[in-house]
C-alpha atoms as a PDB file:
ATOM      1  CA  UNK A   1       0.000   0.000   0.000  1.00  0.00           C
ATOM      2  CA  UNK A   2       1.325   3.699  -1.176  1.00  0.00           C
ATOM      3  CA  UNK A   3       1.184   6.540   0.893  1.00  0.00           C
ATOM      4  CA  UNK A   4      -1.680   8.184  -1.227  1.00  0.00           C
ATOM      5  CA  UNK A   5      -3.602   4.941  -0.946  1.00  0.00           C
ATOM      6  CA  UNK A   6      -3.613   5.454   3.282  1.00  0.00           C
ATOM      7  CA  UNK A   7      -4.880   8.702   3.000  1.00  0.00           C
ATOM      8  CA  UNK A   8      -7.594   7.927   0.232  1.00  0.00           C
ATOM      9  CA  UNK A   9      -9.164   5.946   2.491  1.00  0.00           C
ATOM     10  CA  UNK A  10     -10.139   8.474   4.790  1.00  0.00           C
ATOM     11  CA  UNK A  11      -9.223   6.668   8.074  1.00  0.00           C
ATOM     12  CA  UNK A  12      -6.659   9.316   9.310  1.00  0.00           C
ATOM     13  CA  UNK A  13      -7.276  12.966   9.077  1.00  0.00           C
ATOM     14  CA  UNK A  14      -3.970  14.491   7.344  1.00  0.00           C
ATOM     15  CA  UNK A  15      -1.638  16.815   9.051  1.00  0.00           C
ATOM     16  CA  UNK A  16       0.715  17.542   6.291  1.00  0.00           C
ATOM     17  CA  UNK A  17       1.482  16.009   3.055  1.00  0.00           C
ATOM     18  CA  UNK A  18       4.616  14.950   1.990  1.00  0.00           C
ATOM     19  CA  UNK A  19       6.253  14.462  -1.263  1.00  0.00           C
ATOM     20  CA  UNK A  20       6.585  10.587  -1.137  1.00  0.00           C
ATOM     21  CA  UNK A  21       2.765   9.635  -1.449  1.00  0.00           C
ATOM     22  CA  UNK A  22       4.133   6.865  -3.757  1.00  0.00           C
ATOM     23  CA  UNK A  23       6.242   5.284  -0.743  1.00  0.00           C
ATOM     24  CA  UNK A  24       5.563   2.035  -0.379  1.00  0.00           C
ATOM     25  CA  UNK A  25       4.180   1.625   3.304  1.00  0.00           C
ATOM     26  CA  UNK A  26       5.634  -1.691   4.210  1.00  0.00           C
ATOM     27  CA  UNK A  27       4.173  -2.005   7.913  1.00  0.00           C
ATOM     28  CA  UNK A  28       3.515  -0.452  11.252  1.00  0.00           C
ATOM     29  CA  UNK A  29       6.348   1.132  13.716  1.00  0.00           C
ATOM     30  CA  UNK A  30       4.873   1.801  16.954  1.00  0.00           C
ATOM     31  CA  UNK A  31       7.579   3.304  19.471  1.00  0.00           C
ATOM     32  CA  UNK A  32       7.559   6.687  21.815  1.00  0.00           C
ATOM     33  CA  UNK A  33      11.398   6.629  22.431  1.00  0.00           C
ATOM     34  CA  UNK A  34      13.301   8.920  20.111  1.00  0.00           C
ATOM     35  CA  UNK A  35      16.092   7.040  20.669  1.00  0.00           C
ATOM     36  CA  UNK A  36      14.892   3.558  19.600  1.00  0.00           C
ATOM     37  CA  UNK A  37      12.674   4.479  17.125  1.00  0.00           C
ATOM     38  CA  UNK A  38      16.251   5.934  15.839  1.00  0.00           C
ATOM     39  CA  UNK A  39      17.487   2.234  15.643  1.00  0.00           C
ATOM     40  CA  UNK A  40      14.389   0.176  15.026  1.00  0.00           C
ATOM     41  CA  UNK A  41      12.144   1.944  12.881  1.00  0.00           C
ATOM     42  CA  UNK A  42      12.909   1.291   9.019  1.00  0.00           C
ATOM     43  CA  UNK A  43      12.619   2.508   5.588  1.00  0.00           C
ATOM     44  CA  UNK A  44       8.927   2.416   4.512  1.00  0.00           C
ATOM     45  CA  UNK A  45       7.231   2.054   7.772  1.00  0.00           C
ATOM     46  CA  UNK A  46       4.370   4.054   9.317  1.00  0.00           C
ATOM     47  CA  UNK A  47       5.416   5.281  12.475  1.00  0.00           C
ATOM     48  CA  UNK A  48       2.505   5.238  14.874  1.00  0.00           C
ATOM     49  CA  UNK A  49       3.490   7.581  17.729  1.00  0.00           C
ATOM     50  CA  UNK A  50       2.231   9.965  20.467  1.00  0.00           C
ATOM     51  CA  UNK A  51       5.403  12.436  19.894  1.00  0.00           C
ATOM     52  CA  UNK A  52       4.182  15.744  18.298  1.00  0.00           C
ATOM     53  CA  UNK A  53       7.628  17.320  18.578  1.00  0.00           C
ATOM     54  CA  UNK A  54      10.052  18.912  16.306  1.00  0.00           C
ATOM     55  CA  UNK A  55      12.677  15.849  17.123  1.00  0.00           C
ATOM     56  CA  UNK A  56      10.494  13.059  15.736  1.00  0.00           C
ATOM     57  CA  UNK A  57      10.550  14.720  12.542  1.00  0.00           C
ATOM     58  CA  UNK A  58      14.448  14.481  12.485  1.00  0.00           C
ATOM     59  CA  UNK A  59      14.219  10.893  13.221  1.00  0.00           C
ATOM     60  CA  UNK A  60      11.245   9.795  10.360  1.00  0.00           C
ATOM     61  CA  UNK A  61      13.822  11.907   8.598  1.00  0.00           C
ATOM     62  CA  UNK A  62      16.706   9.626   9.058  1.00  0.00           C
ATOM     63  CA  UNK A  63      14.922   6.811   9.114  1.00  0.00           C
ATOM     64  CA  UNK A  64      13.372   7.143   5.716  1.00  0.00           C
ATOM     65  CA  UNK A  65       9.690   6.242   7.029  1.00  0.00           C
ATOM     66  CA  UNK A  66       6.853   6.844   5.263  1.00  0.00           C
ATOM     67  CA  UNK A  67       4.614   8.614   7.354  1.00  0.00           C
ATOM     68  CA  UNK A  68       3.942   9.472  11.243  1.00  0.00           C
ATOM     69  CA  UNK A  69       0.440   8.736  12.737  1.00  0.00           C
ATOM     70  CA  UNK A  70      -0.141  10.509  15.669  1.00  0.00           C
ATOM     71  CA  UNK A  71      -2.494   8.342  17.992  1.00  0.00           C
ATOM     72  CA  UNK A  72      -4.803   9.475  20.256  1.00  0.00           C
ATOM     73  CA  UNK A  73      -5.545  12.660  19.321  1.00  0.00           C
ATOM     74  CA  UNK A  74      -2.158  13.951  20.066  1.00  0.00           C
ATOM     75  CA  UNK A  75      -1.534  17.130  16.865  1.00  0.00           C
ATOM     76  CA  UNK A  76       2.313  18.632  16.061  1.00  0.00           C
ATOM     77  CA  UNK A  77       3.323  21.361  18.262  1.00  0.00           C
ATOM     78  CA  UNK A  78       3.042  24.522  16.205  1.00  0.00           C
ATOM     79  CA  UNK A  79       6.882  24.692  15.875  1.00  0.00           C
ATOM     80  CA  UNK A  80       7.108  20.732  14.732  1.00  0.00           C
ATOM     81  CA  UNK A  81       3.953  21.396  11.945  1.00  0.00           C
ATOM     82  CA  UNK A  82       5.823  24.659  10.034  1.00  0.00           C
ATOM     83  CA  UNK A  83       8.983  22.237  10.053  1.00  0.00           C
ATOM     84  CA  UNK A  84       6.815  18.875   8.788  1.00  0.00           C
ATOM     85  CA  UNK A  85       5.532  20.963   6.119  1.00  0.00           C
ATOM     86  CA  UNK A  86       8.940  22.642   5.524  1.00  0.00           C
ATOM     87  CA  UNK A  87      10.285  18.884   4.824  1.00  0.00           C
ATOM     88  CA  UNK A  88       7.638  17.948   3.177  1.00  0.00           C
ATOM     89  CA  UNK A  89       7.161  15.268   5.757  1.00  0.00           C
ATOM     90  CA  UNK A  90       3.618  13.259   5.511  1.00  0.00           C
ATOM     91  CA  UNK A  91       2.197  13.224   9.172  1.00  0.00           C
ATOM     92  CA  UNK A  92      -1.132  12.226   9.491  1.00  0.00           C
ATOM     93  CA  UNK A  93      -3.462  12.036  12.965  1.00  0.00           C
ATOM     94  CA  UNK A  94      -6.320   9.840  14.977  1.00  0.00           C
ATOM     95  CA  UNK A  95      -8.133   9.490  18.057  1.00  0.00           C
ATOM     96  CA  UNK A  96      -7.599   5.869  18.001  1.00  0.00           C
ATOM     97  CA  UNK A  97      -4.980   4.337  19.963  1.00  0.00           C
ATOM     98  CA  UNK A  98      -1.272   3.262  19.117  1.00  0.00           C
ATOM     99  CA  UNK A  99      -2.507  -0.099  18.993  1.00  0.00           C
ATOM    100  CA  UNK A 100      -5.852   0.667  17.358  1.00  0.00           C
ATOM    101  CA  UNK A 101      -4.032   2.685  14.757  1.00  0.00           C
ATOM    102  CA  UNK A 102      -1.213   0.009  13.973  1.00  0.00           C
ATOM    103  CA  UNK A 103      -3.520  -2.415  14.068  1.00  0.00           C
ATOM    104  CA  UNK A 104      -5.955  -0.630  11.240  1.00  0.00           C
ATOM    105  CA  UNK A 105      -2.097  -0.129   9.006  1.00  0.00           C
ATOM    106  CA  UNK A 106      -1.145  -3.958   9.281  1.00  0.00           C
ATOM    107  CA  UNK A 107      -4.977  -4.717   7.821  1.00  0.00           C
ATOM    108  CA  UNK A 108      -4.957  -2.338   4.946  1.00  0.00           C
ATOM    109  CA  UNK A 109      -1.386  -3.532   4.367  1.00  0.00           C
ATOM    110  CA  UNK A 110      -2.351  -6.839   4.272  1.00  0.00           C
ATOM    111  CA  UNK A 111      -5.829  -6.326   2.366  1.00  0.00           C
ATOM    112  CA  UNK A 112      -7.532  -7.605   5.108  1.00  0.00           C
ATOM    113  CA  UNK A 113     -11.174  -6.118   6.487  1.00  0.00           C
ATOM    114  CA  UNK A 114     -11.414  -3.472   8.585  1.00  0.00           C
ATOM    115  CA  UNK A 115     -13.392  -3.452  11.759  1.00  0.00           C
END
């Protein structure tokens, strides 16, 4: 599943929109240490996360993911948004849950139903 293809389907309200909506997603990261996420998260993932900062754009940076989700209901601080858009970093944003929200990803991955 692209990039584009997560947002057509209208289950995540979009943040910011980046300039890789042909990135292949190729599953879901969930983590809320900078640090790890840093070491673990790779190339292509969606990072499902309830850091809004500034620093968790550097890290989907050099990590090469293909899109934050910001779970429940968490938004970018204003600072972290002007710098996401900046980037051109795709960041999108839910009420669900880090679990509920990774757990939505690994369906639509896998062309499985949603519930």
């Amino acid at each position: 599943m692209k990039v584009q293809e997560l947002i057509d389907k209208n289950i995540f309200q979009v943040v910011t929109i980046g300039d890789n909506l042909d990135q292949d997603i190729t599953k879901p990261f969930c983590c809320d240490l900078l640090s790890f996420a840093m070491s673990k998260a790779t190339a292509g993932a969606a990072w499902i996360t309830v850091m809004g900062n500034i620093n968790t754009l550097a890290v989907a940076t050099l990590t090469d993911i293909s899109c934050i989700i910001l779970a429940h209901g968490v938004m970018l601080d204003s600072v972290a948004l002007e710098k996401a858009k900046v980037e051109n970093i795709t960041v999108l944003c839910t009420e669900l849950s880090i679990f509920d929200a990774a757990y939505k990803v690994h369906k639509l991955i896998n062309d499985e139903t949603i519930l």
